[in-house]
N, C-alpha and C. Protein backbone atom coordinates (compact mmCIF):
# COMPACT_ATOMS: atom_id res chain seq x y z
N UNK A 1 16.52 -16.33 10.67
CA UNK A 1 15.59 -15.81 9.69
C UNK A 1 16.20 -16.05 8.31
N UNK A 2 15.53 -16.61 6.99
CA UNK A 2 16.08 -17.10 5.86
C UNK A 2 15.73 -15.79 5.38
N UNK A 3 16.48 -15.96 4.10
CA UNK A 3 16.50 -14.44 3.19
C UNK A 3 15.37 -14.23 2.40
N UNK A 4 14.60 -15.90 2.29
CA UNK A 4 13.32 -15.06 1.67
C UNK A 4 12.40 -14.71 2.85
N UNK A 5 12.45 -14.91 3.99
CA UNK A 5 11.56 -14.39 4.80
C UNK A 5 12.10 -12.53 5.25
N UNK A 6 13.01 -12.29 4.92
CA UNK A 6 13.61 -11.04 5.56
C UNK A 6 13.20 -10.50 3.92
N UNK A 7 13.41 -10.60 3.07
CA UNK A 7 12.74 -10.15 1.70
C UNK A 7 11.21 -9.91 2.21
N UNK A 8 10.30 -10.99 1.83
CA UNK A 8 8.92 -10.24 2.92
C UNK A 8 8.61 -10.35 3.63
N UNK A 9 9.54 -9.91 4.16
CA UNK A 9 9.66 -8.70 5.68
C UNK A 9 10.05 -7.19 5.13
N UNK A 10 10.58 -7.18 4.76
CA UNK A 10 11.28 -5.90 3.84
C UNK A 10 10.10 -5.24 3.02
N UNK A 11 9.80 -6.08 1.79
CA UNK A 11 7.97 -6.04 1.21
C UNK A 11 7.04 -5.34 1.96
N UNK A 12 7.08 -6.30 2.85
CA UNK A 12 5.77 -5.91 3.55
C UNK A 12 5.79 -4.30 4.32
N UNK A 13 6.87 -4.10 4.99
CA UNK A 13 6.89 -2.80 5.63
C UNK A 13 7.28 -1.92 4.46
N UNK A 14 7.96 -1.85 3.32
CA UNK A 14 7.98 -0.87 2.54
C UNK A 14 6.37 -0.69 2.08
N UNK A 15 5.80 -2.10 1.75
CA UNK A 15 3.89 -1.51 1.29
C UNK A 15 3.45 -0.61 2.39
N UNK A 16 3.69 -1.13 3.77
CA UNK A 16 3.00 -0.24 4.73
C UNK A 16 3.51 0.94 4.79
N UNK A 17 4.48 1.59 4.90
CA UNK A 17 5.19 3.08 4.84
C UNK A 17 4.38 3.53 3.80
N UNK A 18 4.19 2.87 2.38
CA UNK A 18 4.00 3.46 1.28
C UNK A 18 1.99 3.96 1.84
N UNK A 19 1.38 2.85 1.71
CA UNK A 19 0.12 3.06 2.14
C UNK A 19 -0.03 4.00 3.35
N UNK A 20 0.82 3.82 4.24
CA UNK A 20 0.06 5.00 5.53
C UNK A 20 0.50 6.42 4.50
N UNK A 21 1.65 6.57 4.11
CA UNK A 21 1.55 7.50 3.81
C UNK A 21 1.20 8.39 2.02
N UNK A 22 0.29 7.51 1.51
CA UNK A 22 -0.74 7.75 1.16
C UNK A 22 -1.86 7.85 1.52
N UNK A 23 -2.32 7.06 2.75
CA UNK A 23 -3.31 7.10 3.16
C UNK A 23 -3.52 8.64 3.92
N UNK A 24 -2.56 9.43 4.28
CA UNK A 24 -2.31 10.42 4.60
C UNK A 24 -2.88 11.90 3.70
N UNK A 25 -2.20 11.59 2.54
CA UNK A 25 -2.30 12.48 1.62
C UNK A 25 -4.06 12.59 0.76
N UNK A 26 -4.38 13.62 0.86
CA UNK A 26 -5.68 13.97 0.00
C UNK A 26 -5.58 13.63 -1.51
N UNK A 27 -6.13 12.53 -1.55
CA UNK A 27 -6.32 11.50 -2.70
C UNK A 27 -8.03 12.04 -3.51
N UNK A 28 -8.38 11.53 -4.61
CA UNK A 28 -9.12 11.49 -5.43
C UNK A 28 -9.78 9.78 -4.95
N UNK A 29 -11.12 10.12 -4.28
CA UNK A 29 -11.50 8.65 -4.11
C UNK A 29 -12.25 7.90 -5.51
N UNK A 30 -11.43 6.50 -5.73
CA UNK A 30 -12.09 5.88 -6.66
C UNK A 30 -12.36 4.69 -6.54
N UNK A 31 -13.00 3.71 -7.21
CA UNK A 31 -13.20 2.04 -6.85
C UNK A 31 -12.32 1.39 -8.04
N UNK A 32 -11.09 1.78 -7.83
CA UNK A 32 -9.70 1.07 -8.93
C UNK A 32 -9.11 0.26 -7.74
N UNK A 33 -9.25 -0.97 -8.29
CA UNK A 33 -8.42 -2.16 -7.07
C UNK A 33 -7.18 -2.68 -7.90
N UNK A 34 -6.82 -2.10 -8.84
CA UNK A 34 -5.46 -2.83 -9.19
C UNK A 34 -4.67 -2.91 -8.69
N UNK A 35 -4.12 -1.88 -7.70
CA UNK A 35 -2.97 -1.76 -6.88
C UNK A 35 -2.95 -3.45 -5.99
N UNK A 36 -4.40 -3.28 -5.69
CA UNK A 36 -5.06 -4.47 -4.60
C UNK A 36 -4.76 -5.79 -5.16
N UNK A 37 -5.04 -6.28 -6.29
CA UNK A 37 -4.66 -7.46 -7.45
C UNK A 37 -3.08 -7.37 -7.44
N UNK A 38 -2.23 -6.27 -7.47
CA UNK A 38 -1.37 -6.54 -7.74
C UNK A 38 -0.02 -7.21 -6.94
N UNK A 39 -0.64 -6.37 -5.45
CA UNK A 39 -0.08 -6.76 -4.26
C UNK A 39 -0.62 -8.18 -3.91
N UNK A 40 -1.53 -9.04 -4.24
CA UNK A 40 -2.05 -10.10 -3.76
C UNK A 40 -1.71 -10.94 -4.33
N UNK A 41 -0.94 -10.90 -5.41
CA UNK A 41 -0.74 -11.82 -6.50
C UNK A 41 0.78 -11.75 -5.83
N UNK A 42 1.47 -10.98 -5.60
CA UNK A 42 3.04 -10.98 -4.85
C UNK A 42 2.38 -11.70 -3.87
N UNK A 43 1.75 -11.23 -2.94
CA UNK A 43 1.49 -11.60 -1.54
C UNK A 43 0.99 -13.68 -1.58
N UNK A 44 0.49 -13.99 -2.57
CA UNK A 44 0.22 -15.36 -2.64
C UNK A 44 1.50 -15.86 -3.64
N UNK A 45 2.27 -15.53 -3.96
CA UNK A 45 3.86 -15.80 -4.23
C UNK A 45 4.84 -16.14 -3.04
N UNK A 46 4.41 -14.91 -2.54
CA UNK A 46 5.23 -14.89 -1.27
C UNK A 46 5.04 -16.11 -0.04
N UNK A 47 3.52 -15.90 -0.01
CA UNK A 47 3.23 -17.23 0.83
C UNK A 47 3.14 -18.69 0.05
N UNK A 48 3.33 -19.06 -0.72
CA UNK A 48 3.55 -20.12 -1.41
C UNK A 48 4.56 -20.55 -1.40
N UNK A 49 5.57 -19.39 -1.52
CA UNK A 49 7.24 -19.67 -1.11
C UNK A 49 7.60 -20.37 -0.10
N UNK A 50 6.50 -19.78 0.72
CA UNK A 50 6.90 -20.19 2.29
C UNK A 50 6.41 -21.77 2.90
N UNK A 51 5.13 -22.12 2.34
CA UNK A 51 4.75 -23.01 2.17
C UNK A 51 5.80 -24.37 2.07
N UNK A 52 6.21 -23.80 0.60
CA UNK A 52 7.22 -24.66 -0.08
C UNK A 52 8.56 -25.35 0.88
N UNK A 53 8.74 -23.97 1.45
CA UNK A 53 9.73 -24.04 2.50
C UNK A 53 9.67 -25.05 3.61
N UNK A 54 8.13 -25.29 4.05
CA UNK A 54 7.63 -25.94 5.05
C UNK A 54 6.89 -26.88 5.15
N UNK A 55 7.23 -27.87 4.31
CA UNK A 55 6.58 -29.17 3.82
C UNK A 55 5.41 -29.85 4.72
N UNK A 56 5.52 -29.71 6.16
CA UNK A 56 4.20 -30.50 7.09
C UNK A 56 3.63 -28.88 7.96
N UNK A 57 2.44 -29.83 7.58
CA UNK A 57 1.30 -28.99 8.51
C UNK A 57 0.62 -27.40 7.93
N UNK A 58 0.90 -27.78 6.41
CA UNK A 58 -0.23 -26.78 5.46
C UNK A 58 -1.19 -26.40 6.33
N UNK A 59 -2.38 -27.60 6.40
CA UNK A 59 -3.30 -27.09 6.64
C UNK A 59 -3.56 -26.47 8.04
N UNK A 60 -2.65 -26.73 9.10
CA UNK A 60 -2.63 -25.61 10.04
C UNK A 60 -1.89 -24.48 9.76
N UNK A 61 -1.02 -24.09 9.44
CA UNK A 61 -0.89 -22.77 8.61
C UNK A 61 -1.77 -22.49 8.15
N UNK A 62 -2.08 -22.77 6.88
CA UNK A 62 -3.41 -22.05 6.15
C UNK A 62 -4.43 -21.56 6.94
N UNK A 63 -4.83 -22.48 7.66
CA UNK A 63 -6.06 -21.81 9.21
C UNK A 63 -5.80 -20.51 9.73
N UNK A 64 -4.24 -20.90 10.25
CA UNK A 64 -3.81 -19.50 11.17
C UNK A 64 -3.77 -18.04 10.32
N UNK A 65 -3.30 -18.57 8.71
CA UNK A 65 -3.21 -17.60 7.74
C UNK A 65 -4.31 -16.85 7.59
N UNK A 66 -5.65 -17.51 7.44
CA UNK A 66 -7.21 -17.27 7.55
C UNK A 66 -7.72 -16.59 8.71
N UNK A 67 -7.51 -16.91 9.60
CA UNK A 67 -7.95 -15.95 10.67
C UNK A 67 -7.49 -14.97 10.98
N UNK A 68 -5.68 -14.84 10.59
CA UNK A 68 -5.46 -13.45 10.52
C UNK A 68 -5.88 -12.63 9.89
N UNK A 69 -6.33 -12.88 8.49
CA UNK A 69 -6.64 -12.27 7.32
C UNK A 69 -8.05 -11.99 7.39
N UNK A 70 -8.63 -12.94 8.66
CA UNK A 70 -9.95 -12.12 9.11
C UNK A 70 -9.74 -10.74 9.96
N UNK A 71 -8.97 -11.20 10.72
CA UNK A 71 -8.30 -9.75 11.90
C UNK A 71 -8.33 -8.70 10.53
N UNK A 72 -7.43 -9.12 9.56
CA UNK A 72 -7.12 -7.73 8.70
C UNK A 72 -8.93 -7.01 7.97
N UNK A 73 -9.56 -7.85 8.17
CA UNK A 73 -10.57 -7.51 7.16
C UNK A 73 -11.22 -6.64 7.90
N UNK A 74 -11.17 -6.91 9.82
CA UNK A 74 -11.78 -6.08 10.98
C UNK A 74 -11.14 -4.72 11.16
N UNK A 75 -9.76 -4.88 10.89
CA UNK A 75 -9.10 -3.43 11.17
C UNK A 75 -9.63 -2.84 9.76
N UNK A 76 -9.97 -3.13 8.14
CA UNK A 76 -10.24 -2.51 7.68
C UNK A 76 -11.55 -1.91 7.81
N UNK A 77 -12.28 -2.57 8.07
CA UNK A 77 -13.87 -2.17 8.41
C UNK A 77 -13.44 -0.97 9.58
N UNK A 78 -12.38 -0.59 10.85
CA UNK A 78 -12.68 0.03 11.59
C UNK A 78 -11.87 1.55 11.08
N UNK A 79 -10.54 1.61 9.88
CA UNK A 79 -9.87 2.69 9.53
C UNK A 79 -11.00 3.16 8.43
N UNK A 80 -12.08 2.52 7.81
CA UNK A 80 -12.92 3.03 6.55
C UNK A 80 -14.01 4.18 6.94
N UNK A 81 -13.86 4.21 8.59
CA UNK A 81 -14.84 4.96 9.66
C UNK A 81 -13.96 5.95 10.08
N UNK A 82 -12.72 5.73 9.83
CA UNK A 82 -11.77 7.04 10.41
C UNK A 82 -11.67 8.28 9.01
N UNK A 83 -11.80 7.59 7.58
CA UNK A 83 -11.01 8.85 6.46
C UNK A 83 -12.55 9.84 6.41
N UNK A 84 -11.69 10.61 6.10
CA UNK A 84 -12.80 11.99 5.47
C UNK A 84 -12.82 11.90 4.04
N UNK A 85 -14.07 12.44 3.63
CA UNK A 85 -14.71 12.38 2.74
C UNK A 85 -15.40 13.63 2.22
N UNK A 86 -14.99 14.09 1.34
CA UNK A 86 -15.66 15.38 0.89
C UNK A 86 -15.96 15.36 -0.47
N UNK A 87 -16.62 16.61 -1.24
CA UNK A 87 -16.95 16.69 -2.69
C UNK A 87 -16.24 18.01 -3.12
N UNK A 88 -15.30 18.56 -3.75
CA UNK A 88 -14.90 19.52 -4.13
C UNK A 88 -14.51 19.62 -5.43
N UNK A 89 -14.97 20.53 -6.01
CA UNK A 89 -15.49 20.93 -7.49
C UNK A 89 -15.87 19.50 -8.75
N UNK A 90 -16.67 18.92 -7.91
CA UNK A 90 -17.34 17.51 -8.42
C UNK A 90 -16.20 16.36 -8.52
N UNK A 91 -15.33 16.07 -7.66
CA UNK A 91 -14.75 14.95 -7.46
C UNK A 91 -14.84 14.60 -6.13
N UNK A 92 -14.81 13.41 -5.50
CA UNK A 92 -14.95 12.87 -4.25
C UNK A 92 -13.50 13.11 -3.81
N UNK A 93 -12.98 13.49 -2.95
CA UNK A 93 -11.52 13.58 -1.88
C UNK A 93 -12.37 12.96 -0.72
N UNK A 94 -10.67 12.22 -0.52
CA UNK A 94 -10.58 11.25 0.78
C UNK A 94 -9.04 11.69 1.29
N UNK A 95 -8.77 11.43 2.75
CA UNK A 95 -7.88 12.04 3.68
C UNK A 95 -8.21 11.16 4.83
N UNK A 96 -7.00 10.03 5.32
CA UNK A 96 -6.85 9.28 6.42
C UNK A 96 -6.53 10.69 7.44
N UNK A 97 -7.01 10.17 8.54
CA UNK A 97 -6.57 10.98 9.69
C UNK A 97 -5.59 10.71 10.47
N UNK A 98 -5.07 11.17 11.92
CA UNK A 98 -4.15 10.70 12.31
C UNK A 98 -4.28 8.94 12.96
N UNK A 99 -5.72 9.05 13.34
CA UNK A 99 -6.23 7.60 14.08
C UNK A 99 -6.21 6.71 12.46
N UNK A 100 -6.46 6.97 11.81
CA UNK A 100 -6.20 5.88 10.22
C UNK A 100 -5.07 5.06 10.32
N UNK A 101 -3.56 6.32 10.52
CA UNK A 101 -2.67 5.96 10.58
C UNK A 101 -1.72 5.43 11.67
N UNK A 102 -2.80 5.64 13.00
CA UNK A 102 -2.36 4.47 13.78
C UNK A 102 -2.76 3.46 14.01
N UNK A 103 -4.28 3.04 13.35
CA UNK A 103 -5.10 1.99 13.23
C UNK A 103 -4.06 1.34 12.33
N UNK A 104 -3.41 1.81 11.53
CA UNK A 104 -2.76 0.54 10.64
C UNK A 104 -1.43 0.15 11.37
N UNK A 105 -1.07 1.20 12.15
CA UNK A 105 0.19 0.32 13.11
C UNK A 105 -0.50 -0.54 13.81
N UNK A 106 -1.25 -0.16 14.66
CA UNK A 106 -1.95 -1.20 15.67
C UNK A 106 -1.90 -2.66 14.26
N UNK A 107 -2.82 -2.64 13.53
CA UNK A 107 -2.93 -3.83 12.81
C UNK A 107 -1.87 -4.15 12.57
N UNK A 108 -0.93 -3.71 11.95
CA UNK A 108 0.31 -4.46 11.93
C UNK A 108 1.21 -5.28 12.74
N UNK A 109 0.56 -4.74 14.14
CA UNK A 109 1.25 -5.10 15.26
C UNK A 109 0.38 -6.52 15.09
N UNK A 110 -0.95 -6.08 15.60
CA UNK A 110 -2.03 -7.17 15.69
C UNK A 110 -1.55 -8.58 14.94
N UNK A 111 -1.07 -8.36 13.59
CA UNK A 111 -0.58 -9.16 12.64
C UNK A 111 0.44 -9.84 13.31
N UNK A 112 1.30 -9.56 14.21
CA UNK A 112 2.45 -10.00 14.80
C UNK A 112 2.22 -10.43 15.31
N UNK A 113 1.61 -9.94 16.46
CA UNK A 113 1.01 -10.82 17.69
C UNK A 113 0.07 -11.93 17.46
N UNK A 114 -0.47 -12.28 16.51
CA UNK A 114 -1.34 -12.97 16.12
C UNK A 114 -0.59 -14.43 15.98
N UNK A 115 0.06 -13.72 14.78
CA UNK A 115 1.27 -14.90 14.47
C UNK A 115 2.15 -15.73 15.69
N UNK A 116 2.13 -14.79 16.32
CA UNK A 116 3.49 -15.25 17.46
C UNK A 116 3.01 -16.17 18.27
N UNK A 117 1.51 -15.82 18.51
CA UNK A 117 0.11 -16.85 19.19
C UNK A 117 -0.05 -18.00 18.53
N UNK A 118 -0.51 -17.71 17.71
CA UNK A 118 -0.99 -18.63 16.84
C UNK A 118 -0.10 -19.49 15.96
N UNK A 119 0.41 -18.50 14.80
CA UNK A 119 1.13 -19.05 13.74
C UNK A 119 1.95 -20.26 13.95
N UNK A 120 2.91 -19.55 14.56
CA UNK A 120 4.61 -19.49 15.23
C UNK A 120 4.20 -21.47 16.10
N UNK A 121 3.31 -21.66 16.85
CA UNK A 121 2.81 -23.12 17.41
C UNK A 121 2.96 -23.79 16.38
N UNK A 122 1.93 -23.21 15.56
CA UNK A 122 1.50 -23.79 14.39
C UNK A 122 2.63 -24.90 13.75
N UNK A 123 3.03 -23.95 12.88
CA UNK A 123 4.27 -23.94 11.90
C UNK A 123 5.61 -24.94 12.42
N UNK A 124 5.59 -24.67 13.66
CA UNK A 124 6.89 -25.51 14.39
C UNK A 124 8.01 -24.48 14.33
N UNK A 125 8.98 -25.37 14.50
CA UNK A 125 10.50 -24.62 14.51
C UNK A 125 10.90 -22.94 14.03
N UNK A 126 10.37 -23.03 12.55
CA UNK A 126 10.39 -21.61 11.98
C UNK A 126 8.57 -20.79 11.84
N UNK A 127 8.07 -21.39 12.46
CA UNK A 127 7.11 -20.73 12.03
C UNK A 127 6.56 -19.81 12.83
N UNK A 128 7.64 -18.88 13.18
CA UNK A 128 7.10 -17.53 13.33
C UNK A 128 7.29 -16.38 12.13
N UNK A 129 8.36 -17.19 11.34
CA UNK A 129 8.32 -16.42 10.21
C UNK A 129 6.69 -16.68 9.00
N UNK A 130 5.50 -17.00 9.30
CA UNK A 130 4.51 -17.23 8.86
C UNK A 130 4.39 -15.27 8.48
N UNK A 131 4.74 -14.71 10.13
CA UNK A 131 3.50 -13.48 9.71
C UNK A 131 4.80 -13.08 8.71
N UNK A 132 6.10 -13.11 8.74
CA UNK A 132 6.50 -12.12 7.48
C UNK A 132 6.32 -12.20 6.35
N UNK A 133 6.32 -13.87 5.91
CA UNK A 133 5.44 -14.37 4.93
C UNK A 133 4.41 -13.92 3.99
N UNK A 134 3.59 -13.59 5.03
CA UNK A 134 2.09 -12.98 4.77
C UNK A 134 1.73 -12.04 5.07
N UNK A 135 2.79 -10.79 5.48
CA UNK A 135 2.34 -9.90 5.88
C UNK A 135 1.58 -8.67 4.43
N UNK A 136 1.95 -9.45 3.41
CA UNK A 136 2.13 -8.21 2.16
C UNK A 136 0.04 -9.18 1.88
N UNK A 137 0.20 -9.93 1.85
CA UNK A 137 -1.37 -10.72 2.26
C UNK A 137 -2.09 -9.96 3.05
N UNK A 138 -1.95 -9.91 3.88
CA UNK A 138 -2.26 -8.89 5.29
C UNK A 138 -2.43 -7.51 4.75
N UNK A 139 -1.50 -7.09 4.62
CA UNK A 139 -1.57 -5.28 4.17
C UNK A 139 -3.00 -5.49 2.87
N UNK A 140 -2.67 -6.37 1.83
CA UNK A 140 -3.53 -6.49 0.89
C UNK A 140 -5.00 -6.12 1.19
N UNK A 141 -5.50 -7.14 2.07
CA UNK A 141 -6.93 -7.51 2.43
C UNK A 141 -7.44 -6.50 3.71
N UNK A 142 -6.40 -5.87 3.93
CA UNK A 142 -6.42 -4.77 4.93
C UNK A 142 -7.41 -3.23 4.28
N UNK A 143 -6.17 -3.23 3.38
CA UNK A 143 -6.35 -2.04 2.60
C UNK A 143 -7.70 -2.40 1.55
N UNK A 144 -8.15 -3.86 1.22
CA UNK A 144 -8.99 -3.94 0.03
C UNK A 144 -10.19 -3.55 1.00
N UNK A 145 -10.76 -4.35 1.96
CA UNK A 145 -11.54 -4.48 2.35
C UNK A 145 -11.87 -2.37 3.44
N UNK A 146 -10.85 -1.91 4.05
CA UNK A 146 -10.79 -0.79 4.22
C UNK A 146 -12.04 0.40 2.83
N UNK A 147 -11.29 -0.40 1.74
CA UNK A 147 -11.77 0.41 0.02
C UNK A 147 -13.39 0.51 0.22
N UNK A 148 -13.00 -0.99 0.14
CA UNK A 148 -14.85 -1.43 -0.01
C UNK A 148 -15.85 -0.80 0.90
N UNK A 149 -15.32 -0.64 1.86
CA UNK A 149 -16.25 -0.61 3.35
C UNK A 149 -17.08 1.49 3.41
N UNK A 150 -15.67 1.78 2.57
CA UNK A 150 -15.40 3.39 2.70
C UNK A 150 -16.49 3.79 1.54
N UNK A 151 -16.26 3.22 0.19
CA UNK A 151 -17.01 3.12 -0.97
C UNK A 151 -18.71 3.08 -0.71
N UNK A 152 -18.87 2.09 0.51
CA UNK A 152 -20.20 1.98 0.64
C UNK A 152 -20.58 2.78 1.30
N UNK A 153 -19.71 3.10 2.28
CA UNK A 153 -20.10 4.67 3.37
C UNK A 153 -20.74 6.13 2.50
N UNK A 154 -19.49 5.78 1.39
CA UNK A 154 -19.80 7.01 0.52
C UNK A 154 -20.98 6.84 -0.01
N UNK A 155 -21.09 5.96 -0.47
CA UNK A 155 -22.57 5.79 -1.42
C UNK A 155 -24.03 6.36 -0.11
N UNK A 156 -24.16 5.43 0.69
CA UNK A 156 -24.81 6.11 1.79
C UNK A 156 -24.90 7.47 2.08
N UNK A 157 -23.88 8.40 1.96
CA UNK A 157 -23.92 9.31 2.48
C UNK A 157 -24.03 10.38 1.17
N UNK A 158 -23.83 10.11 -0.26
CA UNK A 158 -24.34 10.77 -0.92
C UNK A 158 -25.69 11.05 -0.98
N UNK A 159 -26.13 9.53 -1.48
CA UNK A 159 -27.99 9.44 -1.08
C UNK A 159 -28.35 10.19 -0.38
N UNK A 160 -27.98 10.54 1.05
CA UNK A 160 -28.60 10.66 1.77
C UNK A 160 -27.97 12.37 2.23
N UNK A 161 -27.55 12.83 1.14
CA UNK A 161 -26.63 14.30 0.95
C UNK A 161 -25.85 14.79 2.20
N UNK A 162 -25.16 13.80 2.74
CA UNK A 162 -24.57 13.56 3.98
C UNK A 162 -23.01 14.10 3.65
N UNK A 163 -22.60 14.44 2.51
CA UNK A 163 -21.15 14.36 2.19
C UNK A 163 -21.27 16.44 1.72
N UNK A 164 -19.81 16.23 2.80
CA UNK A 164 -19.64 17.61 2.89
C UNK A 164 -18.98 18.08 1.45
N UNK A 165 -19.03 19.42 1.22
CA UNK A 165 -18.88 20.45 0.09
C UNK A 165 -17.50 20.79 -0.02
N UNK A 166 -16.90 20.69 1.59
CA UNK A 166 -14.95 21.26 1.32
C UNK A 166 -14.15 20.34 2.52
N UNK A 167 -13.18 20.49 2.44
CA UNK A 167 -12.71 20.38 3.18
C UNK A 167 -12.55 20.23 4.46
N UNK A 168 -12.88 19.14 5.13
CA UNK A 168 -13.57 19.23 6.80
C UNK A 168 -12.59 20.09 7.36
N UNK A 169 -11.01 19.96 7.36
CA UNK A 169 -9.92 20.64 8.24
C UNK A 169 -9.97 21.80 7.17
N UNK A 170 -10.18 22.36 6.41
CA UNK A 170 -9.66 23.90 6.00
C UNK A 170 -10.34 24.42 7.08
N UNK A 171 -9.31 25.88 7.22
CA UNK A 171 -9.76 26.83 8.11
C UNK A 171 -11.42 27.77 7.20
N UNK A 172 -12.13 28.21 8.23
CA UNK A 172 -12.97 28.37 7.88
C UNK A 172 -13.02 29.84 7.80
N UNK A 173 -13.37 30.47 6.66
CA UNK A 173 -13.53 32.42 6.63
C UNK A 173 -14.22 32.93 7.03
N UNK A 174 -14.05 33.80 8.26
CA UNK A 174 -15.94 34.48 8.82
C UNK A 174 -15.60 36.02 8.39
């Protein structure tokens, strides 16, 4: 393993620690994607690096890169169905649950296994280091597309005065 691949490798699981466990915490939901721009702009650094590294057979990489990054767009569509959503004293709160936060291990795994299938053929000799590469890519389009999917849920469910008043888990006073 070369040191820029163990770098993101390192990247990538510090974003994920950081995200599950935000995704954890009762957040203020908003449609701010900078975080999202900011990680993607590392994350296409990162894989460019790697690229660089690996002079034949771009364009099968790039493929394998693409279809993972479809996988990621599916696990986000399926954790945007797991967070809660409430309205309390006129701000929207959001709260991943415990299945949120194993939906993003599973994907992460998914990400591995994908690679190890796919990539890793691909690439030749080193190219199983593709998914560490791209894993901060991965987390990116994970988490963007997760945003989007949740955003529209919300919108739906305001319209349609579907969005609860407190706290789904507070205990309730009788």
């Amino acid at each position: 393993m070369s040191g820029s691949t163990v770098v993101s490798l390192v990247i990538g699981l510090a974003v994920l620690a950081f995200v599950i466990s935000r995704q954890l915490m009762t957040r203020r939901l908003n449609e701010n994607y900078r975080l999202s721009i900011i990680l993607a702009v590392i994350g296409v650094v990162e894989f460019v690096g790697f690229l660089n590294g690996h002079p034949s057979n771009h364009a099968g990489i790039v493929e394998a890169v693409v279809g993972s990054l479809v996988l990621a767009g599916g696990f986000g569509v399926a954790r945007a169905l797991t967070v809660q959503v409430w309205r309390q004293d006129g701000q929207l709160l959001r709260r991943g649950t415990w299945l949120t936060a194993a939906l993003w291990i599973v994907a992460v795994a998914a990400h591995y296994g994908y690679d190890y299938l796919v990539a890793g053929h691909i690439a030749g000799k080193n190219g199983g280091n593709v998914g560490d590469a791209t894993v901060l890519l991965y987390l990116v389009v994970s988490l963007t597309v997760q945003q989007y999917v949740l955003l529209a849920r919300v919108a739906r469910e305001e319209a349609a005065g579907q969005v609860p008043t407190s706290d789904p888990q507070a205990p309730v006073n009788t």
